[in-house]
N, C-alpha and C. Protein backbone atom coordinates (compact mmCIF):
# COMPACT_ATOMS: atom_id res chain seq x y z
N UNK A 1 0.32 7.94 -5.31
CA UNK A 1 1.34 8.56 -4.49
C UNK A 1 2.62 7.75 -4.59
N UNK A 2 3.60 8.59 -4.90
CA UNK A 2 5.10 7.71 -5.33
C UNK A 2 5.80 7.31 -3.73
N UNK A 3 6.40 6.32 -3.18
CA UNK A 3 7.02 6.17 -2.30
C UNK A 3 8.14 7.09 -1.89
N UNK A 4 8.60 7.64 -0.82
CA UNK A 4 9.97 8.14 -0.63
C UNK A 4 10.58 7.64 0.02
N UNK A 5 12.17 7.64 -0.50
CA UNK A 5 12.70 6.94 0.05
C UNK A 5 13.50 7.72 1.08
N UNK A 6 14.59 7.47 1.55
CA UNK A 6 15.53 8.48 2.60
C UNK A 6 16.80 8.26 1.65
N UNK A 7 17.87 8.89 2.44
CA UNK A 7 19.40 9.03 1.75
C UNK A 7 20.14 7.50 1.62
N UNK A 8 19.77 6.77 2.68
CA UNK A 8 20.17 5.54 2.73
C UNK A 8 19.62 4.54 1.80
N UNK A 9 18.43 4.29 1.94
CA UNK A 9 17.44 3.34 0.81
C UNK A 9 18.28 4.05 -0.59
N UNK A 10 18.10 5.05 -0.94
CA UNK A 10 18.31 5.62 -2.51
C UNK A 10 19.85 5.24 -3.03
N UNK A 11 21.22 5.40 -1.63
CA UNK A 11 21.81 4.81 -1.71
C UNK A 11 22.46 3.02 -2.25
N UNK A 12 21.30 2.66 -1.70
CA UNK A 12 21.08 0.80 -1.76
C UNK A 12 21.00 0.88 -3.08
N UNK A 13 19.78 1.50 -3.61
CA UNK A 13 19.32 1.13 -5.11
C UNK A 13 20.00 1.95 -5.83
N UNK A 14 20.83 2.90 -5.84
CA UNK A 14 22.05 3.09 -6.46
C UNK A 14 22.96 2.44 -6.63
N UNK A 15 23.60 1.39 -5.53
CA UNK A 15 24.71 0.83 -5.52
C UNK A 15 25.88 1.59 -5.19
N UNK A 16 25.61 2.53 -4.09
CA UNK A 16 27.07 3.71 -3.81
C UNK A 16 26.83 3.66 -2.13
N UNK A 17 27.63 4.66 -1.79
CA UNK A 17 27.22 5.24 -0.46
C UNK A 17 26.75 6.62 -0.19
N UNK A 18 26.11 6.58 1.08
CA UNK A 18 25.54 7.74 1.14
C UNK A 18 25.90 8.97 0.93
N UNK A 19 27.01 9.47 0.28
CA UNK A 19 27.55 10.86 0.12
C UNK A 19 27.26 10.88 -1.23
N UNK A 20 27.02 9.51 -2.31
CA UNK A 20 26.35 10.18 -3.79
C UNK A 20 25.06 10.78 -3.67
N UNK A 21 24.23 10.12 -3.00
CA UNK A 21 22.59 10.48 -2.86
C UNK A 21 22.33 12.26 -2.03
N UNK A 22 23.46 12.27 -1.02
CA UNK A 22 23.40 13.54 -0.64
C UNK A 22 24.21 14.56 -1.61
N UNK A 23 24.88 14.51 -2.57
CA UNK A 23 26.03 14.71 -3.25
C UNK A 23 24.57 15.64 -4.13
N UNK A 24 24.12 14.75 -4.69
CA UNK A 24 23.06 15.08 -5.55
C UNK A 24 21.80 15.76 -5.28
N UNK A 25 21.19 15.83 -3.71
CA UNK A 25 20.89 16.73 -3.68
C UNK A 25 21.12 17.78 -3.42
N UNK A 26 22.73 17.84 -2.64
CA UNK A 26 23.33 19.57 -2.36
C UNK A 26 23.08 19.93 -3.85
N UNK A 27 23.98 19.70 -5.16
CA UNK A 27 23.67 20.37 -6.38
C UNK A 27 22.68 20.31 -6.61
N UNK A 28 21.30 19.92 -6.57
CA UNK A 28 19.95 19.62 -6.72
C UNK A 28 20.01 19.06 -8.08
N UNK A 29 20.67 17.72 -8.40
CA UNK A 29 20.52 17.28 -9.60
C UNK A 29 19.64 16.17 -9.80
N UNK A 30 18.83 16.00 -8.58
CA UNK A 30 17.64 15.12 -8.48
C UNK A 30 16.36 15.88 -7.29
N UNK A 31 15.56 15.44 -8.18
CA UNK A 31 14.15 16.23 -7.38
C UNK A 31 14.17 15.46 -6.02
N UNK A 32 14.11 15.96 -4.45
CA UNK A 32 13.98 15.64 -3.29
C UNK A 32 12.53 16.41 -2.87
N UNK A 33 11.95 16.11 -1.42
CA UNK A 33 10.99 16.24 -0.84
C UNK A 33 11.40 16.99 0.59
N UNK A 34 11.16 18.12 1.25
CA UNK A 34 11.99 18.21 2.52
C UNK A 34 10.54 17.68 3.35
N UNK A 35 10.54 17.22 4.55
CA UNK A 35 9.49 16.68 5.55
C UNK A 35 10.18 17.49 6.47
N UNK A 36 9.93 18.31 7.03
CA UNK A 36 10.57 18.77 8.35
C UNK A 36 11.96 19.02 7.81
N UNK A 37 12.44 18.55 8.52
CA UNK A 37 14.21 19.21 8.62
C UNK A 37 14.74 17.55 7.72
N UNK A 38 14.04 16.34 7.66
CA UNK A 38 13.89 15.38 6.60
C UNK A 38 14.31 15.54 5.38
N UNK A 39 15.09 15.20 5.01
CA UNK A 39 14.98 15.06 3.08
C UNK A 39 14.16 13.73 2.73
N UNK A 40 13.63 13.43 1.64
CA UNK A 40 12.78 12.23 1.27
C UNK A 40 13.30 12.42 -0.48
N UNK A 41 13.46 11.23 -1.31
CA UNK A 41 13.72 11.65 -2.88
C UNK A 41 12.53 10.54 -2.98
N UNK A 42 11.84 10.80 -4.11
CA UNK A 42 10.40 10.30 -4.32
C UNK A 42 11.46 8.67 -5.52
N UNK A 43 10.52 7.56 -5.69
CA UNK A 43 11.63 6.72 -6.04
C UNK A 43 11.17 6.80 -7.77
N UNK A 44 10.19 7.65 -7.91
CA UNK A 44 10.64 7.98 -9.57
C UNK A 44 11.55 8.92 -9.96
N UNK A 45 11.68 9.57 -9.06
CA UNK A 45 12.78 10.70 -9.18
C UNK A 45 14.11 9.73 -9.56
N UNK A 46 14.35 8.60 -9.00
CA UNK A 46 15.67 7.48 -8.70
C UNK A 46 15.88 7.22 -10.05
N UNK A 47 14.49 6.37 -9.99
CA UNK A 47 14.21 5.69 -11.51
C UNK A 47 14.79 6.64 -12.56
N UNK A 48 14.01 7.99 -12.81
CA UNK A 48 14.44 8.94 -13.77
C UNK A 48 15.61 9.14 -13.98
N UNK A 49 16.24 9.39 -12.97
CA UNK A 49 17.75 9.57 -13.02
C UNK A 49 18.52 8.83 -13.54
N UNK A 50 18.53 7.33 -13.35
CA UNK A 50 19.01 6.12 -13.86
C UNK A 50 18.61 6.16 -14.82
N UNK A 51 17.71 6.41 -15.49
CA UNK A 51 17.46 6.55 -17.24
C UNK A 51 18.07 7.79 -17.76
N UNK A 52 17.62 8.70 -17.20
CA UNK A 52 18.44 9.51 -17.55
C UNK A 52 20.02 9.57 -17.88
N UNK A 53 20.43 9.14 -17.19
CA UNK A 53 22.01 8.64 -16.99
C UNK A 53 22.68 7.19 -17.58
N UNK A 54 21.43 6.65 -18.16
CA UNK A 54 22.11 5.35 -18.54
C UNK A 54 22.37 5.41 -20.01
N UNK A 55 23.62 4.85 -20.19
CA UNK A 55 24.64 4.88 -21.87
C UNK A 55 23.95 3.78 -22.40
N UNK A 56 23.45 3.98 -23.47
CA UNK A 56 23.46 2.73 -24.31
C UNK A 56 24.81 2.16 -25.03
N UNK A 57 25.00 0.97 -25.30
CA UNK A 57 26.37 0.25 -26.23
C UNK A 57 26.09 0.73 -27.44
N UNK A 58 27.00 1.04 -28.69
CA UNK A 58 27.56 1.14 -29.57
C UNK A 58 27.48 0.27 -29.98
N UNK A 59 27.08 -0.06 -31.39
CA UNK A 59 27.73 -1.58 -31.95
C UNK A 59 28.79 -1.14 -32.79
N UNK A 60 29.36 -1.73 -32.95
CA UNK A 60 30.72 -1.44 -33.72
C UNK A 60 31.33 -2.94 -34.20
N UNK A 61 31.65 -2.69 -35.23
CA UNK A 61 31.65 -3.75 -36.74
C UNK A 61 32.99 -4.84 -36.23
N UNK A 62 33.22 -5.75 -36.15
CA UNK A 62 34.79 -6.14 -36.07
C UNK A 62 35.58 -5.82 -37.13
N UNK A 63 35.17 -5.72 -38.41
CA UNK A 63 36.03 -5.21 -40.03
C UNK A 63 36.46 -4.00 -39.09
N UNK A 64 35.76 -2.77 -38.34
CA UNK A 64 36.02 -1.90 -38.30
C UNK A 64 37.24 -1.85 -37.22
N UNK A 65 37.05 -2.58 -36.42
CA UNK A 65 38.12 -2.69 -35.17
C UNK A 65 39.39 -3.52 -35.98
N UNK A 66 39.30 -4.11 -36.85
CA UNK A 66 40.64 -4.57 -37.05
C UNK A 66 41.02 -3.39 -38.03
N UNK A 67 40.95 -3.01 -38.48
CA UNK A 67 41.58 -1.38 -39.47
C UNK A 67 42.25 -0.36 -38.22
N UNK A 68 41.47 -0.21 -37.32
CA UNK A 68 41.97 0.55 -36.49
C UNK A 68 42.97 0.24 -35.77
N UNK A 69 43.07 -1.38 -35.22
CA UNK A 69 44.15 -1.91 -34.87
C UNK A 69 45.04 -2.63 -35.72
């Protein structure tokens, strides 16, 4: 059973405030849980998202950056 968290906790481990975590579930761009009149986001749902969303770096050559500049 995955933990849930609330709007606030998901906030924390985002690093934002609470209007991204609710932000995201008005558009439903992350899976939530309703408990009653409760929202709950399960914390793989978090996890997922953050992978989902995370950029990897580019490597890029310095020969190549000095041509361009």
């Amino acid at each position: 059973m995955d933990r849930l968290l609330n709007v606030q906790q998901v906030a924390e481990v985002l690093g934002t405030g609470v209007r991204f975590p609710r932000r995201l579930i008005e558009e439903r761009r992350i899976t939530f849980v309703k408990v009653g009149r409760h929202v709950r986001i399960p914390e793989s749902a978090v996890s997922a998202y953050v992978a989902e969303h995370t950029v990897q770096p580019v490597a890029v050559r310095r020969a190549a950056l000095r041509r361009v500049a």
